[in-house]
C-alpha atoms as a PDB file:
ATOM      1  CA  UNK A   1      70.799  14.370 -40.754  1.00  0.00           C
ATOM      2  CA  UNK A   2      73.050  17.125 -38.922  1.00  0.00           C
ATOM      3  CA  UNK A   3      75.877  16.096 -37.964  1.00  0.00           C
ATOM      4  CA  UNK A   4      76.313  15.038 -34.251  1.00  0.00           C
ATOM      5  CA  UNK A   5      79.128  14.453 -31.608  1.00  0.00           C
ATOM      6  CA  UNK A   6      80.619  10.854 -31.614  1.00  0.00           C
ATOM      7  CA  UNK A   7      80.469  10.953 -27.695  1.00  0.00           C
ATOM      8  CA  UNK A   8      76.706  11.598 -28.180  1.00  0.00           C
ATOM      9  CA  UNK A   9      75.885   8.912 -30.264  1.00  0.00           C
ATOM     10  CA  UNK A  10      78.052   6.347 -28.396  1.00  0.00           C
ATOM     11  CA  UNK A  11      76.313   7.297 -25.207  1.00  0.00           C
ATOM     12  CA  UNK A  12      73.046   7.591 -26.690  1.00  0.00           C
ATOM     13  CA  UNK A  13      73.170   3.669 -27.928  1.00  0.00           C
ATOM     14  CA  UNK A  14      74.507   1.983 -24.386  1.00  0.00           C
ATOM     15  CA  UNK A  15      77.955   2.162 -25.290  1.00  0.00           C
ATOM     16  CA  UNK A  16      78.716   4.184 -22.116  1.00  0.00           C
ATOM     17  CA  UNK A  17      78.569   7.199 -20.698  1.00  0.00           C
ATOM     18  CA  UNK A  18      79.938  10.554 -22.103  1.00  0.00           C
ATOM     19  CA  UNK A  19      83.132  10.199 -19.651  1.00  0.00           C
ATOM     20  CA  UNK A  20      83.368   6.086 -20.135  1.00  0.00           C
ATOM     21  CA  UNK A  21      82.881   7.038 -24.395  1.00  0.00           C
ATOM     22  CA  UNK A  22      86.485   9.065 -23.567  1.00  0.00           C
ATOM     23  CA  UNK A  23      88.358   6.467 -22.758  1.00  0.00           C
ATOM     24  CA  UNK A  24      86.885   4.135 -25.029  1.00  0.00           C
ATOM     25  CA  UNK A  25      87.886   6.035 -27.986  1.00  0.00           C
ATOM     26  CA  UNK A  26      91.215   6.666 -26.503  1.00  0.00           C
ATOM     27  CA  UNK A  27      91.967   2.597 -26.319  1.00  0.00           C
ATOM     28  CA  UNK A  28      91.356   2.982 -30.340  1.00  0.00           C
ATOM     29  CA  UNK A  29      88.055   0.993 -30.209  1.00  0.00           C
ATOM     30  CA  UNK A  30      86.084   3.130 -32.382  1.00  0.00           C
ATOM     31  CA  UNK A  31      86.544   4.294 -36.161  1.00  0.00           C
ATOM     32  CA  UNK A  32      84.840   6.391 -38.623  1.00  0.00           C
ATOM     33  CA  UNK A  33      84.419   5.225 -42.213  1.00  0.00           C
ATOM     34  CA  UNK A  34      87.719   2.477 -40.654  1.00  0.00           C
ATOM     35  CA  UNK A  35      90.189   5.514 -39.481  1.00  0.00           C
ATOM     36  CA  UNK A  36      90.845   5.178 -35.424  1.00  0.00           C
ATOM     37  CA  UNK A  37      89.033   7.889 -33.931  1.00  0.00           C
ATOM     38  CA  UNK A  38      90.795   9.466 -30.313  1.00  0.00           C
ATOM     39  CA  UNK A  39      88.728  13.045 -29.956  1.00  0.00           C
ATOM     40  CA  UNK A  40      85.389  11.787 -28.769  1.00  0.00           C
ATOM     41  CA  UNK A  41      84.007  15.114 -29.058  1.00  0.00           C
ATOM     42  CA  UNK A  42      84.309  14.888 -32.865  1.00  0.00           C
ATOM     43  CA  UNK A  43      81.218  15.108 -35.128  1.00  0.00           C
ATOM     44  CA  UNK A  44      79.876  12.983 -37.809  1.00  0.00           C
ATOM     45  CA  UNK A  45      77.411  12.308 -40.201  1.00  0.00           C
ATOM     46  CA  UNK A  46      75.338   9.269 -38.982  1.00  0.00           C
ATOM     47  CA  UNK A  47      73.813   8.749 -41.658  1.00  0.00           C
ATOM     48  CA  UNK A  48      76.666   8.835 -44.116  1.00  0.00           C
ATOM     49  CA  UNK A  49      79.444   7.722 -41.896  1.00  0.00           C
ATOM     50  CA  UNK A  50      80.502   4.135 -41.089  1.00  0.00           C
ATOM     51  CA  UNK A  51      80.694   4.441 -37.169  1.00  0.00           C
ATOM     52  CA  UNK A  52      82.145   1.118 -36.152  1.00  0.00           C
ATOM     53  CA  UNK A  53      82.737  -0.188 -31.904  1.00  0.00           C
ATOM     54  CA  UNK A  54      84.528  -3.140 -31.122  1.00  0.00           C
ATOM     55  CA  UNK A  55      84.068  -4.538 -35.023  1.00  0.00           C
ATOM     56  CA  UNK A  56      80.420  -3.826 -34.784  1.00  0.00           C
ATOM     57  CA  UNK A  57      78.809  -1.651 -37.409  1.00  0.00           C
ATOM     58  CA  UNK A  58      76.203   0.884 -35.235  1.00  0.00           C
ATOM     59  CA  UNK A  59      72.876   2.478 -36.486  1.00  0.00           C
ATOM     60  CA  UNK A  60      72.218   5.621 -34.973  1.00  0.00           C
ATOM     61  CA  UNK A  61      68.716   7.078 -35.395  1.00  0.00           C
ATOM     62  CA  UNK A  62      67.074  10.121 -33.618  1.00  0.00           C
ATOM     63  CA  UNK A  63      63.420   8.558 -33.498  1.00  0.00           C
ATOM     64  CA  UNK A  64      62.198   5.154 -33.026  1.00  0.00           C
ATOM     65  CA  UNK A  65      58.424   3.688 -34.354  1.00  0.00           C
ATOM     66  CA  UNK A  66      57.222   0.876 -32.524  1.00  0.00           C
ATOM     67  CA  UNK A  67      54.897  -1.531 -32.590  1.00  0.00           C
ATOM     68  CA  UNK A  68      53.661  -3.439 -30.005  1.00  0.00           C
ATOM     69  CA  UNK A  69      50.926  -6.310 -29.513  1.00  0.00           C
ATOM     70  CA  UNK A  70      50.647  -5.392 -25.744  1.00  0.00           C
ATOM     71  CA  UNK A  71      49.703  -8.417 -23.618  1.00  0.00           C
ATOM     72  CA  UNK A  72      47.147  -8.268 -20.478  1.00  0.00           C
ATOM     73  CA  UNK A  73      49.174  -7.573 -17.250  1.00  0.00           C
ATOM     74  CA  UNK A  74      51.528  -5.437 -18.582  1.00  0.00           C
ATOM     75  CA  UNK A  75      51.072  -1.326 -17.733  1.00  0.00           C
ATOM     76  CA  UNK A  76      51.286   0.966 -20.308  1.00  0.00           C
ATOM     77  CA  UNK A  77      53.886   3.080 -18.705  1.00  0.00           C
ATOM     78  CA  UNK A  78      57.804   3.795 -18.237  1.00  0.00           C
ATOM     79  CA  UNK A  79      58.377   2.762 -15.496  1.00  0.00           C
ATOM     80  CA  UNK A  80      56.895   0.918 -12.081  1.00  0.00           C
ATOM     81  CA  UNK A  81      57.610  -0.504  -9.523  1.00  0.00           C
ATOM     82  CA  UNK A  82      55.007  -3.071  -8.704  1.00  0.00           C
ATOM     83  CA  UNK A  83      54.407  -4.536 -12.367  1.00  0.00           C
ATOM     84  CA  UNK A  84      56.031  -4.988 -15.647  1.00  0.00           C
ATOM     85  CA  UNK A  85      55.902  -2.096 -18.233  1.00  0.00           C
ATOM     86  CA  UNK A  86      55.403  -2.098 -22.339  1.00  0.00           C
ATOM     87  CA  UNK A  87      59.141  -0.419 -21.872  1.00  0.00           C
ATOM     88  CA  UNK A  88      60.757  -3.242 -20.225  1.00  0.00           C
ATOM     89  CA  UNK A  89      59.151  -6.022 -22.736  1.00  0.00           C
ATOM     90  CA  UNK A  90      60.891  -4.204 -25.844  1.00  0.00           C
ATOM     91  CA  UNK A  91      64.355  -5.568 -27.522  1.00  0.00           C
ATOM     92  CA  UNK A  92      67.361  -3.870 -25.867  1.00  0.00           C
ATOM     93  CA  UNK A  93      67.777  -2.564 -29.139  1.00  0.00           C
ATOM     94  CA  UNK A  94      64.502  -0.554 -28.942  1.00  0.00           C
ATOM     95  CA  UNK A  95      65.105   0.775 -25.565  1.00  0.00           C
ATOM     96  CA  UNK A  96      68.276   2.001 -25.680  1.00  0.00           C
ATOM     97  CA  UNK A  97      66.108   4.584 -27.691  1.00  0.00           C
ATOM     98  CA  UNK A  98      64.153   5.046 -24.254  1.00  0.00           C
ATOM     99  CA  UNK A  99      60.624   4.800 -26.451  1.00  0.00           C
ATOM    100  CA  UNK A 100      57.380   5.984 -24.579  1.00  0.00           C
ATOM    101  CA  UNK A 101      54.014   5.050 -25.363  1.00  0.00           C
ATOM    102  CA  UNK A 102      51.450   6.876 -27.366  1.00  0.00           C
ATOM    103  CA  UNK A 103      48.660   7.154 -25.300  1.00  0.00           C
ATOM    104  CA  UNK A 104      47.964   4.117 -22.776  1.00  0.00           C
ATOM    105  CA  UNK A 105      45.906   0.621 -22.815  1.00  0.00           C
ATOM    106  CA  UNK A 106      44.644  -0.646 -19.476  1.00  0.00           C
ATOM    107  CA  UNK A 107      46.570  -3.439 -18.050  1.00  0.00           C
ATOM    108  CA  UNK A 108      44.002  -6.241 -18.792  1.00  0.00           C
ATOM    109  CA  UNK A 109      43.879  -4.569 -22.596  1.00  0.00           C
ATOM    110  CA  UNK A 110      45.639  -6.451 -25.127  1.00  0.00           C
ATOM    111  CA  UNK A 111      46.571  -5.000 -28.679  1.00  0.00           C
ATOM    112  CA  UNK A 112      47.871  -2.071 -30.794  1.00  0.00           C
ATOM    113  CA  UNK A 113      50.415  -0.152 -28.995  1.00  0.00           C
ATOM    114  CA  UNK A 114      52.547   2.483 -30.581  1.00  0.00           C
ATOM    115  CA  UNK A 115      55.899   3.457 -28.617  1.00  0.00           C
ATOM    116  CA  UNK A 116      58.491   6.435 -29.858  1.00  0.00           C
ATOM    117  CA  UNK A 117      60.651   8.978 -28.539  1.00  0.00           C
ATOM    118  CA  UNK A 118      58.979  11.407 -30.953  1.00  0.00           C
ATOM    119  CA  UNK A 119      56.783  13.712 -29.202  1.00  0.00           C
ATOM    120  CA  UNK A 120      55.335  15.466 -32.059  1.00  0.00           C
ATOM    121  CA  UNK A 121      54.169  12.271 -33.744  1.00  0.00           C
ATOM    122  CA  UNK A 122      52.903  11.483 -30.402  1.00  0.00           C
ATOM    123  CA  UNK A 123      50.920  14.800 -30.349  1.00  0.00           C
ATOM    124  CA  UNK A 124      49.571  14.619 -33.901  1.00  0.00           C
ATOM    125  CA  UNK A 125      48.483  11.001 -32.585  1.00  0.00           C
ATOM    126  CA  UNK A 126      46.934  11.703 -29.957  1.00  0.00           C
ATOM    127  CA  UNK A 127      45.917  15.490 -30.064  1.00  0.00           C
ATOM    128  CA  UNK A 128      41.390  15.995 -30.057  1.00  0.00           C
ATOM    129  CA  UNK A 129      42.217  18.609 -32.938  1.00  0.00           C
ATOM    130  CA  UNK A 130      43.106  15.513 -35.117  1.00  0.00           C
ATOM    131  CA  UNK A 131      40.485  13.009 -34.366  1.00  0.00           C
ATOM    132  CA  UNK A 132      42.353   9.865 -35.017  1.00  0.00           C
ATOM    133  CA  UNK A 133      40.090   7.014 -35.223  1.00  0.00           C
ATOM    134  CA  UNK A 134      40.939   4.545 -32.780  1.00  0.00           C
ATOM    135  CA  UNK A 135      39.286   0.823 -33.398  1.00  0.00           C
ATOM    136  CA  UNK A 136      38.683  -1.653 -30.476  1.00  0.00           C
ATOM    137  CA  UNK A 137      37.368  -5.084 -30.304  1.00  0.00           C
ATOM    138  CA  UNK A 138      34.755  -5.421 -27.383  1.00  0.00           C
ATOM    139  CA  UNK A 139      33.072  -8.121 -25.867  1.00  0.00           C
ATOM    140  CA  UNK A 140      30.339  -7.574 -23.045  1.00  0.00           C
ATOM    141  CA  UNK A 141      28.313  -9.691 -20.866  1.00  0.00           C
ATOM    142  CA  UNK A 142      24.894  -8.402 -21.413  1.00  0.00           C
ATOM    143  CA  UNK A 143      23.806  -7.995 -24.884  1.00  0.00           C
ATOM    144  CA  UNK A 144      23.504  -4.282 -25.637  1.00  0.00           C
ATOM    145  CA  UNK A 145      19.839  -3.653 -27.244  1.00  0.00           C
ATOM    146  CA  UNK A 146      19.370  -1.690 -30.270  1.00  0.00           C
ATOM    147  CA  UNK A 147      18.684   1.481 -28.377  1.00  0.00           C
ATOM    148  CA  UNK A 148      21.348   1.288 -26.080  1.00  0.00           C
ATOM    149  CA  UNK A 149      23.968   0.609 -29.570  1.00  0.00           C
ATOM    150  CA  UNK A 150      22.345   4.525 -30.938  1.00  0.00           C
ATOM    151  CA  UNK A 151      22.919   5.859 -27.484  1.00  0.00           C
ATOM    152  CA  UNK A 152      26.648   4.683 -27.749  1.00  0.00           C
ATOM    153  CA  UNK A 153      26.747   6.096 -31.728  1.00  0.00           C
ATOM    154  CA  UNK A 154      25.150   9.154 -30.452  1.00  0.00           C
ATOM    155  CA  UNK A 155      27.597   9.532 -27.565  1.00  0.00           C
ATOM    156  CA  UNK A 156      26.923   8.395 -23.653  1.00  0.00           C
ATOM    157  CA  UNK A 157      27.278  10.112 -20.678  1.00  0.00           C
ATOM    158  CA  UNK A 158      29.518   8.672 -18.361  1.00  0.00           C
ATOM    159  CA  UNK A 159      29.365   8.973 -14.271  1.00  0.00           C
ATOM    160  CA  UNK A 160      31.619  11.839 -13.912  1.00  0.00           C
ATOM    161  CA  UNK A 161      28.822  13.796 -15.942  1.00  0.00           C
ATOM    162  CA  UNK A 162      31.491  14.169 -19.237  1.00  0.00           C
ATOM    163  CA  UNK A 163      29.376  13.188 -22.325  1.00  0.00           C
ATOM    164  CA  UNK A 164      31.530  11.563 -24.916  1.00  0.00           C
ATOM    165  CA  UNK A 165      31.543  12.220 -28.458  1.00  0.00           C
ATOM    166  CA  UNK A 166      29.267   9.934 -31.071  1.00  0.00           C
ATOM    167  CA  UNK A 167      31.357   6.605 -31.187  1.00  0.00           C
ATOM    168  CA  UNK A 168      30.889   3.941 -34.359  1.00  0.00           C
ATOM    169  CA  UNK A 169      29.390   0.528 -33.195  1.00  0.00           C
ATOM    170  CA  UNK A 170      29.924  -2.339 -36.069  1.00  0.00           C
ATOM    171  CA  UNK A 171      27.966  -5.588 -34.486  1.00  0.00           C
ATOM    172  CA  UNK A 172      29.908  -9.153 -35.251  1.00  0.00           C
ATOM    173  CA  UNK A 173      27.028 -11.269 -35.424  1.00  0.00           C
ATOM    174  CA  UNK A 174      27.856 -14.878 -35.316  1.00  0.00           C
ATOM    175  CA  UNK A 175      30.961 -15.691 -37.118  1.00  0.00           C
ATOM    176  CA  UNK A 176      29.730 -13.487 -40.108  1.00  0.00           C
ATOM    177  CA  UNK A 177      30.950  -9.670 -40.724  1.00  0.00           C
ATOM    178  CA  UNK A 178      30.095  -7.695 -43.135  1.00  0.00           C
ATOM    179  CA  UNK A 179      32.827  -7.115 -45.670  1.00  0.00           C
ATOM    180  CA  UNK A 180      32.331  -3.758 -46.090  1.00  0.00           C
ATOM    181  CA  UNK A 181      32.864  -2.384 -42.462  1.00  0.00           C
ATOM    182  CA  UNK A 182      36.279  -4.135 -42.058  1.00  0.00           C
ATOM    183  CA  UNK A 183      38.767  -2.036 -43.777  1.00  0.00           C
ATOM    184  CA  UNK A 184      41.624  -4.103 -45.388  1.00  0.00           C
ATOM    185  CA  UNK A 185      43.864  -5.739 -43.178  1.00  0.00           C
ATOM    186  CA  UNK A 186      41.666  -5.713 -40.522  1.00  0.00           C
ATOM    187  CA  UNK A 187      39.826  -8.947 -40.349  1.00  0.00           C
ATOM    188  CA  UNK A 188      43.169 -10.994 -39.546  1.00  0.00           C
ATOM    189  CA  UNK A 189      43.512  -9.598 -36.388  1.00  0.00           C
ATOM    190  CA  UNK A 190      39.607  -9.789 -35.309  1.00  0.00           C
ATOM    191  CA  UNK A 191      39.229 -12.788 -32.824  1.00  0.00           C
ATOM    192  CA  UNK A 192      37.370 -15.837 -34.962  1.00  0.00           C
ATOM    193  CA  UNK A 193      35.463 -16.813 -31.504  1.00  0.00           C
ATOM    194  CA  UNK A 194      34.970 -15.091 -28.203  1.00  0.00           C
ATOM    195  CA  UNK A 195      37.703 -14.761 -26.081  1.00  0.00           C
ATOM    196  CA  UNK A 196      36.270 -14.424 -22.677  1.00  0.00           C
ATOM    197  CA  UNK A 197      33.728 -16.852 -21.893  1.00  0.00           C
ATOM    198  CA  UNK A 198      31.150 -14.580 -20.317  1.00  0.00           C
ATOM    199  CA  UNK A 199      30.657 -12.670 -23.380  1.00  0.00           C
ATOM    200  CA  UNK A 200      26.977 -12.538 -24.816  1.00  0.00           C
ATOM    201  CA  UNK A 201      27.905  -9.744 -27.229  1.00  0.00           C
ATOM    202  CA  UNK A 202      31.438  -8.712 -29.528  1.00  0.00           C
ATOM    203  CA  UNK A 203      31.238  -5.440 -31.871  1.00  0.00           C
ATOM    204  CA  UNK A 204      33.777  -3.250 -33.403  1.00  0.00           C
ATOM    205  CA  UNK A 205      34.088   0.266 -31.492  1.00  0.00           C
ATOM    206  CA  UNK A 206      35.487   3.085 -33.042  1.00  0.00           C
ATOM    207  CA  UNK A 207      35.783   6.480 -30.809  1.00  0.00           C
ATOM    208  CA  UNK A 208      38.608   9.434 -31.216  1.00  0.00           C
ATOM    209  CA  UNK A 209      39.024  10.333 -27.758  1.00  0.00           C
ATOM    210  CA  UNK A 210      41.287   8.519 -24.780  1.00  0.00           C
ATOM    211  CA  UNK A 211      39.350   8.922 -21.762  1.00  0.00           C
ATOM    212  CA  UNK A 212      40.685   6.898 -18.754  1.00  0.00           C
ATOM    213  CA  UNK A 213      39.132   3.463 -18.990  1.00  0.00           C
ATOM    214  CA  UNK A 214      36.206   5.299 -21.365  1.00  0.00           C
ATOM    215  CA  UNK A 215      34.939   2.375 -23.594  1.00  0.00           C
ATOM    216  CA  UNK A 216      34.565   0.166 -20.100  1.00  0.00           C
ATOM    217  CA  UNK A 217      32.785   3.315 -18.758  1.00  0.00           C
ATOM    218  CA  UNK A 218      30.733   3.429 -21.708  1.00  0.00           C
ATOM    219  CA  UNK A 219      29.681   0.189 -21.583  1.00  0.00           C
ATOM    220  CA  UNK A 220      28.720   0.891 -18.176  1.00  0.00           C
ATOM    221  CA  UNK A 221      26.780   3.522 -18.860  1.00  0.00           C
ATOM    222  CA  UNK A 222      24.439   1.768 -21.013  1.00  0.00           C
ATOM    223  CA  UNK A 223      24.091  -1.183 -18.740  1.00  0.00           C
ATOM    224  CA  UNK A 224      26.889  -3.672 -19.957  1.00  0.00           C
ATOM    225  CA  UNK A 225      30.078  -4.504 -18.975  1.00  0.00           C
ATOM    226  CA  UNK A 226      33.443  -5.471 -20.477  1.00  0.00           C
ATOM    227  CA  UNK A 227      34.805  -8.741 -20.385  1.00  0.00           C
ATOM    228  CA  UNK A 228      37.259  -8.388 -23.202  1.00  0.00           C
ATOM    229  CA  UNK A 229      39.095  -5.651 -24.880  1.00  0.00           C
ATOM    230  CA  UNK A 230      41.800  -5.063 -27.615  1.00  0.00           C
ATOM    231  CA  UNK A 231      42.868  -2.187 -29.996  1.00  0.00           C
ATOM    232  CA  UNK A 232      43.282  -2.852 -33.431  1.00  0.00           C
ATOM    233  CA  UNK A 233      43.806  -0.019 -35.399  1.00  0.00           C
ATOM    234  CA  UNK A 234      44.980   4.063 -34.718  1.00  0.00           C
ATOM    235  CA  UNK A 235      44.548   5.957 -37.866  1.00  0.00           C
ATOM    236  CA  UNK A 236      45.747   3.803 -40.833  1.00  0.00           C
ATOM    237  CA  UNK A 237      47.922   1.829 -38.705  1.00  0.00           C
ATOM    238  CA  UNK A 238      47.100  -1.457 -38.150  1.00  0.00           C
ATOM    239  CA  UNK A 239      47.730  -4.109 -35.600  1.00  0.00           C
ATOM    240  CA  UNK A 240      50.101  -6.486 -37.434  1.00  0.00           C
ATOM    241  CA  UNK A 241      48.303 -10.174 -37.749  1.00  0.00           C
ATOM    242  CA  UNK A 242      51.792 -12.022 -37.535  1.00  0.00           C
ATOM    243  CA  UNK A 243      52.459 -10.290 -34.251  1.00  0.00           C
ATOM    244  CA  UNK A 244      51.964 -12.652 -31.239  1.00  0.00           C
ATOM    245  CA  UNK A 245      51.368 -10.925 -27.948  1.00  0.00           C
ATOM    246  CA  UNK A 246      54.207  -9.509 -26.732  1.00  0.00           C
ATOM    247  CA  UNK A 247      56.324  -8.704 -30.139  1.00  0.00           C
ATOM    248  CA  UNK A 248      56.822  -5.900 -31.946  1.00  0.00           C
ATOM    249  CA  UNK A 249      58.270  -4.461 -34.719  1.00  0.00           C
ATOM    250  CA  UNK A 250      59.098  -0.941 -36.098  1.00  0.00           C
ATOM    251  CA  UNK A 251      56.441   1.137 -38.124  1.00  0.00           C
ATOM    252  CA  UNK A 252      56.816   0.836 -41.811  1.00  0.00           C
ATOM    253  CA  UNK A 253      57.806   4.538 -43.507  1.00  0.00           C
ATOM    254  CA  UNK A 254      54.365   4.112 -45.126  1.00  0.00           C
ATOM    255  CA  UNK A 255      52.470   3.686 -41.808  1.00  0.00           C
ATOM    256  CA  UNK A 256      54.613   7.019 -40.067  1.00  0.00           C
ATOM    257  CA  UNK A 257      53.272   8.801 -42.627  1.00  0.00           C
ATOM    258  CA  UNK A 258      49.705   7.455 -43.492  1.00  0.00           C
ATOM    259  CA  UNK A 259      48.622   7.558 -40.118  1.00  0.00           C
END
């Protein structure tokens, strides 16, 4: 990593700001590799040098990976002032990073939600060029018939007139699934029973776009309506199973770069 001003990194983990950081370093509360440190302004290797605050050892990193199990009632946002936001659920430790989320979930949407502060991971995420897979568990209250499941694979039109692209529909059919469709890791984080109880119907929906509410607007379209809704998977990543709602974790190296 290049090398980067101490005042920087201080500032940049909630030590203080730039102008607090001065005076901190002055009072001899910070070292490098254990030798006092007075010029805040000096640069360092974070990644090779020990940068130590008050006798506490601090990891500086330019990007953060999240993970979240996003619970209903929470907004997929920054910031708001009427409700709670995915930011202000995270460790203090993640937001000091000030993560943002990679795309958005509706508020009554539960599951797989990625947060960073790395806008080109973000963009290879999220950009139609790529066409990330993105797998959601759906439940509906009117059972969809086998023509209306080929007008969903074959892509719907929705009210606005926008015709979305062909979508993959895998049907749960009692409490039996077909191993082959459920790619591995997968069935752990697939509901065992309903979840709402006004579903008639649950089915695996995989689509690569990010339309604003679209798999509720497709269900609309072809007569249905959701009752139930959570992401599972983006890409290769995975919803972790041993995630409860509301925790997270950090991507794995082998999911940032396997998505």
């Amino acid at each position: 990593m290049a090398q980067e001003r101490i005042d920087k990194i201080l500032a940049f983990l909630g030590v203080g700001t730039r102008k607090e950081v001065k005076k901190i370093c002055r009072s001899g509360a910070v070292t490098v590799n254990g030798v006092p440190v007075k010029d805040s302004s000096e640069k360092i290797d974070p990644e090779t040098d020990e940068l130590v605050f008050d006798g506490q050892v601090l990891h500086y990193r330019k990007h953060i990976y999240v993970m979240l199990n996003k619970p209903a009632g929470v907004i997929s946002a920054t910031e708001d002032y009427l409700h709670k936001t995915v930011t202000d659920i995270l460790p203090e430790e993640y937001q000091v990073f000030e993560p943002f989320p990679v795309g958005r979930l509706d508020k009554d949407t539960e599951g797989l939600l990625i947060l960073t502060n790395d806008g080109q991971f973000s963009h290879q995420l999220l950009s139609p060029k790529k066409h990330v897979d993105k797998m959601y568990y759906v439940e509906v209250n009117r059972s969809l018939t086998e023509g209306k499941i080929l007008e969903l694979e074959q892509g719907v039109t929705l009210e606005d007139g926008y015709h979305t692209m062909p979508a993959k529909v895998q049907m749960l059919v009692g409490e039996e699934v077909a191993e082959q469709i459920i790619p591995q890791g997968l069935q752990a984080v697939i509901p065992e029973q309903p979840v709402s109880p006004y579903c008639k119907q649950r089915f695996l929906l995989t689509i690569q776009e990010g339309k604003f509410h679209q798999i509720k607007r497709m269900a609309e379209a072809v007569g249905s309506e959701v009752v139930y809704l959570k992401r599972l998977s983006m890409g290769n990543i995975i919803l972790d199973s041993k995630l409860s709602l509301g925790d997270c974790r950090e991507l794995t190296e082998e999911e940032i770069n396997n998505f």
